[in-house]
C-alpha atoms as a PDB file:
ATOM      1  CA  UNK A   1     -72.364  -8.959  23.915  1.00  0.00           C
ATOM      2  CA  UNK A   2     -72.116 -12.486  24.853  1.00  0.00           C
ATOM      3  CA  UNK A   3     -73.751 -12.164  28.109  1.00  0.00           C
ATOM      4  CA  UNK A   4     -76.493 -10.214  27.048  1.00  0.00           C
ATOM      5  CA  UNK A   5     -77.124 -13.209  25.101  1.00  0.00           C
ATOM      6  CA  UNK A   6     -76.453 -15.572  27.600  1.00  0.00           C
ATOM      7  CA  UNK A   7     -79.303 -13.371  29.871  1.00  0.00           C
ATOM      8  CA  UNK A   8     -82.070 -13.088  27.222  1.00  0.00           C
ATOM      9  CA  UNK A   9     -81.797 -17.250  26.263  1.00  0.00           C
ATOM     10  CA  UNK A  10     -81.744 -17.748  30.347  1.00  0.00           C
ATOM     11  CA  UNK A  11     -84.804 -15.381  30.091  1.00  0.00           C
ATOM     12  CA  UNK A  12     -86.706 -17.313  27.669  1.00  0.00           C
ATOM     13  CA  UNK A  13     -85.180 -20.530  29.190  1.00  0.00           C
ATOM     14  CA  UNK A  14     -87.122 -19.686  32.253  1.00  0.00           C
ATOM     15  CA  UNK A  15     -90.151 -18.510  30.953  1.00  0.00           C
ATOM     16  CA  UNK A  16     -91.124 -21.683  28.894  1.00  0.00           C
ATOM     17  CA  UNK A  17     -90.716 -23.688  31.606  1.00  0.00           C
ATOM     18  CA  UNK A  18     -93.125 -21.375  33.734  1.00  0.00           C
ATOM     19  CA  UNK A  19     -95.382 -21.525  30.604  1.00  0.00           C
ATOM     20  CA  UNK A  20     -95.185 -25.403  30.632  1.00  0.00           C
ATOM     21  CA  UNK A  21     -95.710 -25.508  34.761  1.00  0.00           C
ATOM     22  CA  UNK A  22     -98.667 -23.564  34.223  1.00  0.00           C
ATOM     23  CA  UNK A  23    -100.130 -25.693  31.674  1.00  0.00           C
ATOM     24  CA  UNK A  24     -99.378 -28.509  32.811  1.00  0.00           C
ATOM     25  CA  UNK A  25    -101.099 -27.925  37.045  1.00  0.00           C
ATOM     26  CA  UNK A  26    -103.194 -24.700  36.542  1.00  0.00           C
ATOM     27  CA  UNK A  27    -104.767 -25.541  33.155  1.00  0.00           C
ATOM     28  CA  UNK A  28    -107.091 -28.746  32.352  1.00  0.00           C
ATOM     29  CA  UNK A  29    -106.868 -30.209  28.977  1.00  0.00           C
ATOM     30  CA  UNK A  30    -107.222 -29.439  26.853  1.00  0.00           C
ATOM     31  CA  UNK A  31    -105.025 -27.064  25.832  1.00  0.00           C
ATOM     32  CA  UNK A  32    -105.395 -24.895  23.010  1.00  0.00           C
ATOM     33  CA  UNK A  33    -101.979 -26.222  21.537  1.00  0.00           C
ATOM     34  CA  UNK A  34     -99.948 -29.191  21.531  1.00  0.00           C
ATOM     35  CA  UNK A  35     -97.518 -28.856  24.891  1.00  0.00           C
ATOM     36  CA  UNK A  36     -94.521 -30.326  22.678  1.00  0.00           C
ATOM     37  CA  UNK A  37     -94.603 -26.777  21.503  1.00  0.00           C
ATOM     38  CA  UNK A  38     -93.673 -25.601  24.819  1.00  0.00           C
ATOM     39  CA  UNK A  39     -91.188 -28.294  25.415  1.00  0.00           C
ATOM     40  CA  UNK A  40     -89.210 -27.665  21.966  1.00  0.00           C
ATOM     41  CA  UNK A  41     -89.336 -23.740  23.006  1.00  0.00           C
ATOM     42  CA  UNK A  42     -87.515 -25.094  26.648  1.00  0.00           C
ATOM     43  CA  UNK A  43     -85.082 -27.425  24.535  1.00  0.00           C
ATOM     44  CA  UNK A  44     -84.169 -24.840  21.654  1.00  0.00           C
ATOM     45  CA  UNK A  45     -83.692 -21.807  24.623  1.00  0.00           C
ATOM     46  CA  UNK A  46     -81.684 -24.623  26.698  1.00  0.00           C
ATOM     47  CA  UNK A  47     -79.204 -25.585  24.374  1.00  0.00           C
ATOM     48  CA  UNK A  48     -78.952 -21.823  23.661  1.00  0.00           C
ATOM     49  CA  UNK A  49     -78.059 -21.060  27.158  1.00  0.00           C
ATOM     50  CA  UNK A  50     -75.691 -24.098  27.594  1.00  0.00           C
ATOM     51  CA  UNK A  51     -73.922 -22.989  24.105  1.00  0.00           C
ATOM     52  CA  UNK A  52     -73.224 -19.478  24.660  1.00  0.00           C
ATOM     53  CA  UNK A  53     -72.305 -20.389  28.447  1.00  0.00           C
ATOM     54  CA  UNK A  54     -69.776 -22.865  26.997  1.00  0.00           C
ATOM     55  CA  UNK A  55     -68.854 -20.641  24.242  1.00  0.00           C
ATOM     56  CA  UNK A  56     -67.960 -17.762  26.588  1.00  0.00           C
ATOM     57  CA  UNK A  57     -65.839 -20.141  28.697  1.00  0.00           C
ATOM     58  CA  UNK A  58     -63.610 -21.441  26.154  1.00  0.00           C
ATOM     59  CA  UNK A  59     -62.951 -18.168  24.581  1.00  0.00           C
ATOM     60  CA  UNK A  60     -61.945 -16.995  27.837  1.00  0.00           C
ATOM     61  CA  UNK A  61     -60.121 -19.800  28.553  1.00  0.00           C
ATOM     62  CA  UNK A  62     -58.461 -20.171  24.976  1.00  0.00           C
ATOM     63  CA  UNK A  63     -58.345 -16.896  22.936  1.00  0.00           C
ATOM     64  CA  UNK A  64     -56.796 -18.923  20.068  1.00  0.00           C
ATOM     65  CA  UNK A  65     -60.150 -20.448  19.285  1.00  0.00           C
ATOM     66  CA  UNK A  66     -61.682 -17.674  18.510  1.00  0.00           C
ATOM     67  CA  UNK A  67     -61.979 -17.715  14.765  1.00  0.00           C
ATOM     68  CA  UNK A  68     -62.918 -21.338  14.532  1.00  0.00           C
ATOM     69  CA  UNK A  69     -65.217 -21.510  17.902  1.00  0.00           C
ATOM     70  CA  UNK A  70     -68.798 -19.879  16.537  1.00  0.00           C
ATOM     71  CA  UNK A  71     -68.995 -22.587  14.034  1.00  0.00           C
ATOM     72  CA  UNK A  72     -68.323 -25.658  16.550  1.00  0.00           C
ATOM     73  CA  UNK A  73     -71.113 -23.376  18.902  1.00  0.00           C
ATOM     74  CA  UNK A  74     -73.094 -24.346  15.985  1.00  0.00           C
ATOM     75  CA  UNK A  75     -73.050 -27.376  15.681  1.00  0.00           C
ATOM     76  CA  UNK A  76     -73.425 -28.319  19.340  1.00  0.00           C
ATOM     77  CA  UNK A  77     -76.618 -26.479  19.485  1.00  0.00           C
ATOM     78  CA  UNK A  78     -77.519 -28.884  16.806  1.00  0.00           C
ATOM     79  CA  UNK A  79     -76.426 -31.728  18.102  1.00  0.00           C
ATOM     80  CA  UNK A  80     -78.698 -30.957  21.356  1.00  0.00           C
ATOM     81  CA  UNK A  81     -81.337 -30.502  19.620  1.00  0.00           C
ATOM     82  CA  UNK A  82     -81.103 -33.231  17.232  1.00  0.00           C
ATOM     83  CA  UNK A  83     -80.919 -35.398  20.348  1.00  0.00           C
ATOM     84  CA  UNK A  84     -83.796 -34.207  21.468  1.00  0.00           C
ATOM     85  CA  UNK A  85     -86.047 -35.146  18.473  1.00  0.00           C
ATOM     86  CA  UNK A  86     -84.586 -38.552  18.080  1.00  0.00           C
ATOM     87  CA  UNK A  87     -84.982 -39.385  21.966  1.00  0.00           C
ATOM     88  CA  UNK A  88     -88.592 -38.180  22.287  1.00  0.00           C
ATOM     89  CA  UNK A  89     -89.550 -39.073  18.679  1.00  0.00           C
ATOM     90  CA  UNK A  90     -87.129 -41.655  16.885  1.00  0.00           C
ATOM     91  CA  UNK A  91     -85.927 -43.396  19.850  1.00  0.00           C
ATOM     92  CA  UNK A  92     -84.702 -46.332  17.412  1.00  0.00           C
ATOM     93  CA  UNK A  93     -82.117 -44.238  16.205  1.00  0.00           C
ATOM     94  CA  UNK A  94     -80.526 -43.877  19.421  1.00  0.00           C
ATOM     95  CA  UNK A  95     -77.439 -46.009  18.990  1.00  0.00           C
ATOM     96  CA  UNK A  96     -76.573 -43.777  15.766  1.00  0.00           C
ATOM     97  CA  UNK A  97     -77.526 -40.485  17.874  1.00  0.00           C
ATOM     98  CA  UNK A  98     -74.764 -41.904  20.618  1.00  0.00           C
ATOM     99  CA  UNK A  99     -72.586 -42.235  17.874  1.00  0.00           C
ATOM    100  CA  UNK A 100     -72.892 -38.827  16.359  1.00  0.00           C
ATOM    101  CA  UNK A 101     -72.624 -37.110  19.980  1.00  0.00           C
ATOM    102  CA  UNK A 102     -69.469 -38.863  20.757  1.00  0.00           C
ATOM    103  CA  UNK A 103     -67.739 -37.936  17.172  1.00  0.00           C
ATOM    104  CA  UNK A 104     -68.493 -34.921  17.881  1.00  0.00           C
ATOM    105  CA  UNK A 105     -67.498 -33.888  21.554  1.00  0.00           C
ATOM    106  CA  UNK A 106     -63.728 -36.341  21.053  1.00  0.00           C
ATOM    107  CA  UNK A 107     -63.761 -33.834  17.570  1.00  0.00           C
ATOM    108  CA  UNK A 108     -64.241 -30.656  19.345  1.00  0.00           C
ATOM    109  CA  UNK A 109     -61.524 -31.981  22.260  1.00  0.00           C
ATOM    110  CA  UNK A 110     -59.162 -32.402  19.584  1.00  0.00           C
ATOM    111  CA  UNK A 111     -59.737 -29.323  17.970  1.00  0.00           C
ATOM    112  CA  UNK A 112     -59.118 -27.129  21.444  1.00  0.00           C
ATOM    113  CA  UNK A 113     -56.076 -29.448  22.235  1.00  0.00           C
ATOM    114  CA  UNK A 114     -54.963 -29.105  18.406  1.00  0.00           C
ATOM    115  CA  UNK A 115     -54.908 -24.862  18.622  1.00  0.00           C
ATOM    116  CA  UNK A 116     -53.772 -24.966  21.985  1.00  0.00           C
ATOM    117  CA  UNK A 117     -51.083 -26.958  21.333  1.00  0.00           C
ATOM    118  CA  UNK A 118     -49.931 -24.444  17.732  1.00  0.00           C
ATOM    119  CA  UNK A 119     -50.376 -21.550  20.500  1.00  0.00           C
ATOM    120  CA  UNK A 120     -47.987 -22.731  22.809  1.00  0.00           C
ATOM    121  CA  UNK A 121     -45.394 -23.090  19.694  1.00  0.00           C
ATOM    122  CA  UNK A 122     -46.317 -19.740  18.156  1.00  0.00           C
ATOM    123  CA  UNK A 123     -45.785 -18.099  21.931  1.00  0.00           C
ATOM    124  CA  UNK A 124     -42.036 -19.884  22.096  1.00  0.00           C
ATOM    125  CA  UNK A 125     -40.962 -18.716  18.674  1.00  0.00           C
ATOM    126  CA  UNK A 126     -42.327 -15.418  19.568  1.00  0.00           C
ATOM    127  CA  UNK A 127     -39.958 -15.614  22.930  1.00  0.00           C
ATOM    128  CA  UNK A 128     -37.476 -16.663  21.210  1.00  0.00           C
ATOM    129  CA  UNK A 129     -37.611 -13.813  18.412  1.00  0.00           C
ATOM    130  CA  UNK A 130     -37.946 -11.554  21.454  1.00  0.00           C
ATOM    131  CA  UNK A 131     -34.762 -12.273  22.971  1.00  0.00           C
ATOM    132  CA  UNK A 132     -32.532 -13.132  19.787  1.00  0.00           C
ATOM    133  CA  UNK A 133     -33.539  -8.896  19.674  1.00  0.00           C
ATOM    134  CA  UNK A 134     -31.538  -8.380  23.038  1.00  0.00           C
ATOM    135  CA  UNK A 135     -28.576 -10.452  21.972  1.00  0.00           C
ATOM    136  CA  UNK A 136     -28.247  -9.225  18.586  1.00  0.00           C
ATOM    137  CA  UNK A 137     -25.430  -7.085  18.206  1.00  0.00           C
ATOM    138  CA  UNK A 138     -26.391  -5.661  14.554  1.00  0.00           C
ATOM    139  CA  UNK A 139     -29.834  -5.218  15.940  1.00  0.00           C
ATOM    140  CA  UNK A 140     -28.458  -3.139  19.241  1.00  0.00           C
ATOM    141  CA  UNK A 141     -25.837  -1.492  17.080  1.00  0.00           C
ATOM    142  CA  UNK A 142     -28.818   0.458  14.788  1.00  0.00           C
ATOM    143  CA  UNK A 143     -30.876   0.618  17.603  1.00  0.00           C
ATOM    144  CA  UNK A 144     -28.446   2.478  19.164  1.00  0.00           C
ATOM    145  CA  UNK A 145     -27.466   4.717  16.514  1.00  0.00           C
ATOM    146  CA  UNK A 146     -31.642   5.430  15.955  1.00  0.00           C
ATOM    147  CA  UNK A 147     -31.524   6.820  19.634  1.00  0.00           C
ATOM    148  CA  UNK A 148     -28.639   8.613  19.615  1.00  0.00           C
ATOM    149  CA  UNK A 149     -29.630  11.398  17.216  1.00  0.00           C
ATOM    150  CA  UNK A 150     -33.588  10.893  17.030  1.00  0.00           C
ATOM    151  CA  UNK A 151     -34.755   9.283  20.622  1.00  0.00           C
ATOM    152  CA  UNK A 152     -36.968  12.237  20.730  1.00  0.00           C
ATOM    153  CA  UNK A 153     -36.848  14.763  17.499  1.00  0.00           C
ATOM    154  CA  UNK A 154     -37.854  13.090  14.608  1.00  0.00           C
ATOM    155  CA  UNK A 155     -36.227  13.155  11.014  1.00  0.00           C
ATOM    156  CA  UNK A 156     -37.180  15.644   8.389  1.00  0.00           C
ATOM    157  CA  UNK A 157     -38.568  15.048   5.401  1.00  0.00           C
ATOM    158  CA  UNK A 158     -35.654  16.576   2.753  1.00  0.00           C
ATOM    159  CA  UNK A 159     -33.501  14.081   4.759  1.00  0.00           C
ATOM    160  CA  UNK A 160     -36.038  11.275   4.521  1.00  0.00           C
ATOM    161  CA  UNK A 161     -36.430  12.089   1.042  1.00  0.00           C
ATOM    162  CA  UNK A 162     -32.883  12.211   0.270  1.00  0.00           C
ATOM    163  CA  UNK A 163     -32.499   8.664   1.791  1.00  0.00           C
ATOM    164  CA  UNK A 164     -34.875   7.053  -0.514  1.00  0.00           C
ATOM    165  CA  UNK A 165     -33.961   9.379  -3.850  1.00  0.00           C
ATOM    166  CA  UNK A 166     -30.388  10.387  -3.476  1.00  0.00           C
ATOM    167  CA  UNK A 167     -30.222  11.558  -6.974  1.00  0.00           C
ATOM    168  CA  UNK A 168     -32.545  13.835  -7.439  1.00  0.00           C
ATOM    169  CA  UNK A 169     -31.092  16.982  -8.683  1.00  0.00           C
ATOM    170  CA  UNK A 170     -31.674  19.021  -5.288  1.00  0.00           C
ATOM    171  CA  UNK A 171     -29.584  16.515  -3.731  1.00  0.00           C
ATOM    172  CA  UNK A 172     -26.596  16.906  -5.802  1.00  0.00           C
ATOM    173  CA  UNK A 173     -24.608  18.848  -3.284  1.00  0.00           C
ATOM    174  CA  UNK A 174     -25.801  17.350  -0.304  1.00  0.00           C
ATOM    175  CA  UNK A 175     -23.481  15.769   2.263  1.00  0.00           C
ATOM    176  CA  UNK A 176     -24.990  14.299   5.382  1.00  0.00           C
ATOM    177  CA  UNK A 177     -22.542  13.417   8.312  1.00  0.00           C
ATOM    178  CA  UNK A 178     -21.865  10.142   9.185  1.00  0.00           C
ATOM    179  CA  UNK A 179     -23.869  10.191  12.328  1.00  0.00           C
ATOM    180  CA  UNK A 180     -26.963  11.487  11.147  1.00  0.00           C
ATOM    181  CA  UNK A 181     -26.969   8.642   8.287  1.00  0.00           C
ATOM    182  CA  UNK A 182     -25.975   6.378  10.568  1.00  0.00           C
ATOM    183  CA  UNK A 183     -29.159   7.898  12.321  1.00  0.00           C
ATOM    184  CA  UNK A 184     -31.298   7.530   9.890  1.00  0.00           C
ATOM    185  CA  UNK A 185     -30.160   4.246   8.485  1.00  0.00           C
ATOM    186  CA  UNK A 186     -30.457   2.595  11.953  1.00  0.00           C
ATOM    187  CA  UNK A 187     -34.130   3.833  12.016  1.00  0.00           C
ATOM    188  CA  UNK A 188     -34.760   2.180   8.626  1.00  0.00           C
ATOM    189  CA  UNK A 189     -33.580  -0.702  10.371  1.00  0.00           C
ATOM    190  CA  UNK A 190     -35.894  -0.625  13.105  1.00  0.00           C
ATOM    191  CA  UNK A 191     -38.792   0.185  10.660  1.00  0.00           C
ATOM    192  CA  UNK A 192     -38.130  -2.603   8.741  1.00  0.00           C
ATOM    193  CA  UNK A 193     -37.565  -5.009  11.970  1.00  0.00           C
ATOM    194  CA  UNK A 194     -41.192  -4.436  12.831  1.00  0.00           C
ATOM    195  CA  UNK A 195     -42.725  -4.759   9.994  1.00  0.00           C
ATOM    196  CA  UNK A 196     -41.247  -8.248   9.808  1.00  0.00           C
ATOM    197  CA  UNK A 197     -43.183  -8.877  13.251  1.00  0.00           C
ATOM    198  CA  UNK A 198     -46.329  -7.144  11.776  1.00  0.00           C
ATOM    199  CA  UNK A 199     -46.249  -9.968   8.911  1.00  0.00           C
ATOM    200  CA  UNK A 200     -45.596 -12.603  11.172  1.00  0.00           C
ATOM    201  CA  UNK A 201     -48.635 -12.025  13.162  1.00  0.00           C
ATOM    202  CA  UNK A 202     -50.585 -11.164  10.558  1.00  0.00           C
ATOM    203  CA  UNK A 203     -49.703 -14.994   9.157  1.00  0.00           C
ATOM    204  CA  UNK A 204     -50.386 -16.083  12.319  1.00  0.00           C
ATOM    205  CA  UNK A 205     -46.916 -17.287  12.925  1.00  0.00           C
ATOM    206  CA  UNK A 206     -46.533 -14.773  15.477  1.00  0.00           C
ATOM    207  CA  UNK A 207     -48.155 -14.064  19.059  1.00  0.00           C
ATOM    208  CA  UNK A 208     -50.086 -10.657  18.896  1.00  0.00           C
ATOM    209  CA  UNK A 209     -50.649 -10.428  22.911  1.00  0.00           C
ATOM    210  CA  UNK A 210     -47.212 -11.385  23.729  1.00  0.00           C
ATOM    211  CA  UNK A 211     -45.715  -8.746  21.336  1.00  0.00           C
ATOM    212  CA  UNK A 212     -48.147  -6.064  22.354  1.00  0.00           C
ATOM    213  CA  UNK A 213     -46.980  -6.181  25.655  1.00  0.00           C
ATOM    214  CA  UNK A 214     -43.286  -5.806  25.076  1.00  0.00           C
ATOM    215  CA  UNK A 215     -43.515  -3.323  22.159  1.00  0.00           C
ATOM    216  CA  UNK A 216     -46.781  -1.026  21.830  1.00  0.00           C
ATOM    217  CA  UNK A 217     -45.109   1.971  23.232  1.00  0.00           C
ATOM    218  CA  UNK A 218     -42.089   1.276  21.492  1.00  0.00           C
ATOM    219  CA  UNK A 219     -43.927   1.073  18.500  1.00  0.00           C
ATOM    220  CA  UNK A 220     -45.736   4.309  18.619  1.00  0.00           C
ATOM    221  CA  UNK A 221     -42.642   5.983  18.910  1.00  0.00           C
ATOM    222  CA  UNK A 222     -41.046   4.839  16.597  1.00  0.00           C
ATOM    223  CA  UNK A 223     -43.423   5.400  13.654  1.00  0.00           C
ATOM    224  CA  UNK A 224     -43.953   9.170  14.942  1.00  0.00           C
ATOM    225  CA  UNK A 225     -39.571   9.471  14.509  1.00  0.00           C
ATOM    226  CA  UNK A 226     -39.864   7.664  10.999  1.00  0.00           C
ATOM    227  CA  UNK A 227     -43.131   9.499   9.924  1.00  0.00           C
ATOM    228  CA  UNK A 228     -41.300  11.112   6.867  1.00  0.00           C
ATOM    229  CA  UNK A 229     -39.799   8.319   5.943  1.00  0.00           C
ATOM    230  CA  UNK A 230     -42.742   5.798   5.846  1.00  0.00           C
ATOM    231  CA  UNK A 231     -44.079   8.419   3.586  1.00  0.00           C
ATOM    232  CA  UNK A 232     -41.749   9.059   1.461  1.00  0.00           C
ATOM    233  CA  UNK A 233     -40.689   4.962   1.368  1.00  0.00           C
ATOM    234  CA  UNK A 234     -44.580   4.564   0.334  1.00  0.00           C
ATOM    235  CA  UNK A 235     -44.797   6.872  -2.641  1.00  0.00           C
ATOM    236  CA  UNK A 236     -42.461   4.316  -4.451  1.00  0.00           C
ATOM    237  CA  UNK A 237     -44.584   1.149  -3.158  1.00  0.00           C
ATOM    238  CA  UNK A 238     -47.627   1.811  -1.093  1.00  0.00           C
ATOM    239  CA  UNK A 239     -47.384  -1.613   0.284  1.00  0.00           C
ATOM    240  CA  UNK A 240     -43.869  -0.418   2.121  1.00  0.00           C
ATOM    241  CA  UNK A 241     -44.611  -0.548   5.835  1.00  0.00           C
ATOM    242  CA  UNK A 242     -48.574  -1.185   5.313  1.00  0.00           C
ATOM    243  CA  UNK A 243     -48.153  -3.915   8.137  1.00  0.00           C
ATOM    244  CA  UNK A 244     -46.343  -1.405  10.723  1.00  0.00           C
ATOM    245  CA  UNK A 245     -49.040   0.977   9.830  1.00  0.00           C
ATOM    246  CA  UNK A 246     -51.701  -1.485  10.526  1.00  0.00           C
ATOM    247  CA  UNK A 247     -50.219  -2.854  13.944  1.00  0.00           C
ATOM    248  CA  UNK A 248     -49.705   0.680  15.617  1.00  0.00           C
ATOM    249  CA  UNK A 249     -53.203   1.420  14.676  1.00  0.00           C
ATOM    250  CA  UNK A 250     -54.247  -1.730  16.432  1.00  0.00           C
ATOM    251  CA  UNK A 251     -52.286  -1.847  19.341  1.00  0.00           C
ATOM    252  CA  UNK A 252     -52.283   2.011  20.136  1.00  0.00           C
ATOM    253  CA  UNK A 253     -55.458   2.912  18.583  1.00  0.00           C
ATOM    254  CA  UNK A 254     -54.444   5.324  15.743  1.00  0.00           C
ATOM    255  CA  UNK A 255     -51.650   5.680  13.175  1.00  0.00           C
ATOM    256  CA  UNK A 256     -49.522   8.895  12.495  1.00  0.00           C
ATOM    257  CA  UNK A 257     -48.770   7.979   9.009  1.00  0.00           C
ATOM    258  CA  UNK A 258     -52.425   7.142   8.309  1.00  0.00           C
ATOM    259  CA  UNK A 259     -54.078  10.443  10.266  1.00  0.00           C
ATOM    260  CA  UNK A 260     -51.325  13.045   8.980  1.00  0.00           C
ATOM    261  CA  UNK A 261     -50.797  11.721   5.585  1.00  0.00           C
ATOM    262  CA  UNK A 262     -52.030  14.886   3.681  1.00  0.00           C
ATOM    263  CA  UNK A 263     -51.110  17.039   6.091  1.00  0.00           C
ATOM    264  CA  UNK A 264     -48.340  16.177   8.046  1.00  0.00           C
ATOM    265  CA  UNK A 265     -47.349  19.553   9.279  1.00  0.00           C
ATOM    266  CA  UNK A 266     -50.441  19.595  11.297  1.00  0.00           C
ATOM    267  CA  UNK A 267     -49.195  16.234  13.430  1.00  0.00           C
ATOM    268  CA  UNK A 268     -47.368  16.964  16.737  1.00  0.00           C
ATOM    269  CA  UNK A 269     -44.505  14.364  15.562  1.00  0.00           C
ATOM    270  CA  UNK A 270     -42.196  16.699  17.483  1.00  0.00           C
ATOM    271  CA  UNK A 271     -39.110  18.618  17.069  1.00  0.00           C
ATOM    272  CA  UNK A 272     -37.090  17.747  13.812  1.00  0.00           C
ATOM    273  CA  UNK A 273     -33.460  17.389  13.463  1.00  0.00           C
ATOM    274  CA  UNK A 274     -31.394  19.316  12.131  1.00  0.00           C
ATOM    275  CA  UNK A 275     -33.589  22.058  10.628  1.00  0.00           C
ATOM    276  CA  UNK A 276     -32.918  25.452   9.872  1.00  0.00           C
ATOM    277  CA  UNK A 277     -29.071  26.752   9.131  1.00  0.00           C
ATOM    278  CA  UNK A 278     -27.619  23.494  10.372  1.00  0.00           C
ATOM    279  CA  UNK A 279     -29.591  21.442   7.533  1.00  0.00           C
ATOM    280  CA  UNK A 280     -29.343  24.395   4.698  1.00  0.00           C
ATOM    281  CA  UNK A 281     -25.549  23.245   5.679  1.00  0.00           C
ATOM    282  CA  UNK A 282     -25.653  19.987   4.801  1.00  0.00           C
ATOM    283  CA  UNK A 283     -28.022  20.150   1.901  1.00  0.00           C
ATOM    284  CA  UNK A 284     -25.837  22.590  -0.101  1.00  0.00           C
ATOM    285  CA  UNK A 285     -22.315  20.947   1.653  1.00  0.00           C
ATOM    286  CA  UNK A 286     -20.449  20.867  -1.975  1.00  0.00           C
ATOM    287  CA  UNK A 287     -22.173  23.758  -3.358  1.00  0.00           C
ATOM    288  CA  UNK A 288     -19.620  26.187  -4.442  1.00  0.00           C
ATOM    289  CA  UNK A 289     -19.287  29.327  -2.884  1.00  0.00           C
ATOM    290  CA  UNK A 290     -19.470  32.551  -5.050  1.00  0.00           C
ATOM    291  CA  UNK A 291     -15.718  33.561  -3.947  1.00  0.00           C
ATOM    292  CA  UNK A 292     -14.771  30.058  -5.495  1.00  0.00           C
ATOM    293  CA  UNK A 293     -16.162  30.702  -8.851  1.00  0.00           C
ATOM    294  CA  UNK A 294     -14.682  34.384  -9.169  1.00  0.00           C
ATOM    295  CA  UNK A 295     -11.223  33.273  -8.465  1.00  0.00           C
ATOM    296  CA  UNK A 296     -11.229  30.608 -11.222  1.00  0.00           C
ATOM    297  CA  UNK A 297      -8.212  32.557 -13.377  1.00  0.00           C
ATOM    298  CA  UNK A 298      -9.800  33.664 -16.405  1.00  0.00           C
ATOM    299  CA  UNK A 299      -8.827  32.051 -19.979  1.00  0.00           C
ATOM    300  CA  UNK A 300      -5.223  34.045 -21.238  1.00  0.00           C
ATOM    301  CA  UNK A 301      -5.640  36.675 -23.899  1.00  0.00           C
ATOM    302  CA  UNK A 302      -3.750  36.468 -27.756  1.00  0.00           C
ATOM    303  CA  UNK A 303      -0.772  38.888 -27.213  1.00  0.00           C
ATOM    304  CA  UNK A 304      -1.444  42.657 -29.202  1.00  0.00           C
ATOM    305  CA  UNK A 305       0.658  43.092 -32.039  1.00  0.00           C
ATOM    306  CA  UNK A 306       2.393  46.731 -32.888  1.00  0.00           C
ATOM    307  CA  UNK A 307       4.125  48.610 -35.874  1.00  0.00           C
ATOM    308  CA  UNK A 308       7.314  50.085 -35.775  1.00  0.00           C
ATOM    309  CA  UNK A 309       6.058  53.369 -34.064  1.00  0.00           C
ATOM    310  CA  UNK A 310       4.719  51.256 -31.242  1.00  0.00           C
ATOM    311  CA  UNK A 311       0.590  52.051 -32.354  1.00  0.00           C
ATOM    312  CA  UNK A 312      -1.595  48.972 -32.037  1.00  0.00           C
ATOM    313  CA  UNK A 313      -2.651  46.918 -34.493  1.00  0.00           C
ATOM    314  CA  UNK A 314      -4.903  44.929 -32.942  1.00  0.00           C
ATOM    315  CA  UNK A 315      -5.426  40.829 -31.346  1.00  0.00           C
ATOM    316  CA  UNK A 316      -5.165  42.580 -28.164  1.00  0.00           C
ATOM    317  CA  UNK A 317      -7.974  44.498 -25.484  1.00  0.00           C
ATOM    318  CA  UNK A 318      -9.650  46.940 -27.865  1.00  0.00           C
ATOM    319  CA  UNK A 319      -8.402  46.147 -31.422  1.00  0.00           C
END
């Protein structure tokens, strides 16, 4: 988009000064309109063309200035053009013009060397964050035990929401094995590690490039194995995760979580683990069987009392 404007103000650049060559040799005075109309046309395109040529070099140059740069672009092209006025038309004022043009070009160095300079920090707490994550051994530890169980399948939701509600009454006999809670606790881990980066670059403290480049991919997996538990994490505080949700979708292009929300058992997540007879196991673990309850021995009966002929009398079966 920049270019195309660079091309039209070249354009028009080009044009007024054909316009003012022809005027000026091919047509005798005088003119139907005062040629300082031509020249301020040249000026104003000018300073557009030198603006968005300088703008498109620093941005390239420094991404960082990106958020701050249209409004110095601004105030350049004002500055050009205010010089122009004062030179052709206030020429005493051009001590004060000198002034204002140096203020502004030492502000605008300081401004790039200022961001360039928070950059470079920002990039070596980044690296820094990235490789504390390869020598942490609590951070390899629940990586590990993520990938060991759910590297490819994904967990399902009654596990994801037994993890966040334990004691909801469906839940009362479950009894998950150590590995797959170790499973699923080392992918709350994870989830939570990268949402830590998402807040940091969305404060800026953070390098977004750097951080896409190492973990995009990783990323994207990882929010399709925790898709049932970002959801079910959410409907106690729809702010849990928001700024993993947010990344993925800008670094990958899309999010899970946000597409399949409402209907998650149209996303291809992938195959869950355990399902079927293997989790009916270990949701109803300490369920007891039927055989248990019938062989509970049944309360003792009041002893039947008898006359002297041996008959009944009754307190026992049947009296």
């Amino acid at each position: 988009m920049n270019k195309f404007r660079i091309g039209a103000a070249a354009a028009a650049f080009i044009l007024g000064i054909t316009v003012r060559l022809i005027f000026t040799y091919l047509i005798p005075p005088p003119l139907p309109f005062p040629i300082d109309v031509i020249d301020a046309f040249i000026v104003l395109t000018g300073a557009m063309v030198a603006v968005f040529s300088a703008y498109e070099f620093i941005l390239t140059r420094y991404r960082d200035t990106a958020e701050m740069l249209p409004m110095f672009s601004a105030v350049i092209w004002t500055v050009i053009v205010s010089s122009y006025v004062i030179l052709r038309y206030q020429p005493t004022y051009q001590t004060s013009l000198s002034i204002l043009v140096t203020g502004v070009f030492v502000g605008m160095g300081w401004w790039i060397q200022a961001i360039n300079t928070a950059a470079n920090a920002r990039r070596s707490h980044t690296l820094n964050i990235i490789m504390a994550s390869r020598t942490s051994s609590e951070y390899q530890q629940q990586t590990r035990a993520s990938s060991k169980l759910y590297l490819t399948n994904i967990i399902p939701p009654e596990l994801a929401e037994w993890r966040f509600s334990p004691q909801k009454d469906e839940y009362r006999y479950t009894e998950v094995p150590d590995d797959i809670a170790e499973a699923i606790n080392g992918t709350v881990y994870v989830l939570n590690y990268f949402e830590f980066l998402a807040q940091g670059i969305k404060y800026r403290d953070l390098d977004d490039c750097l951080l896409r480049e190492c973990f995009s991919g990783i990323l994207a997996g990882l929010e399709r194995r925790g898709f049932h538990i970002i959801i079910e994490a959410q409907k106690t505080d729809q702010r849990t995760f928001e700024g993993l949700i947010r990344l993925n979708k800008e670094w990958n292009g899309e999010s899970m979580v946000e597409r399949y929300r409402t209907n998650p058992d149209n996303a291809a997540l992938g195959t869950r683990y355990p399902v079927g007879e293997e989790l009916q196991n270990i949701l109803y673990a300490k369920k007891p069987t039927t055989l248990e309850q019938t062989s509970e021995p049944s309360p003792p009966t009041a002893p039947a009392l008898a006359t002297a002929d041996g008959v009944p009398v009754g307190g026992g079966p049947g009296g």
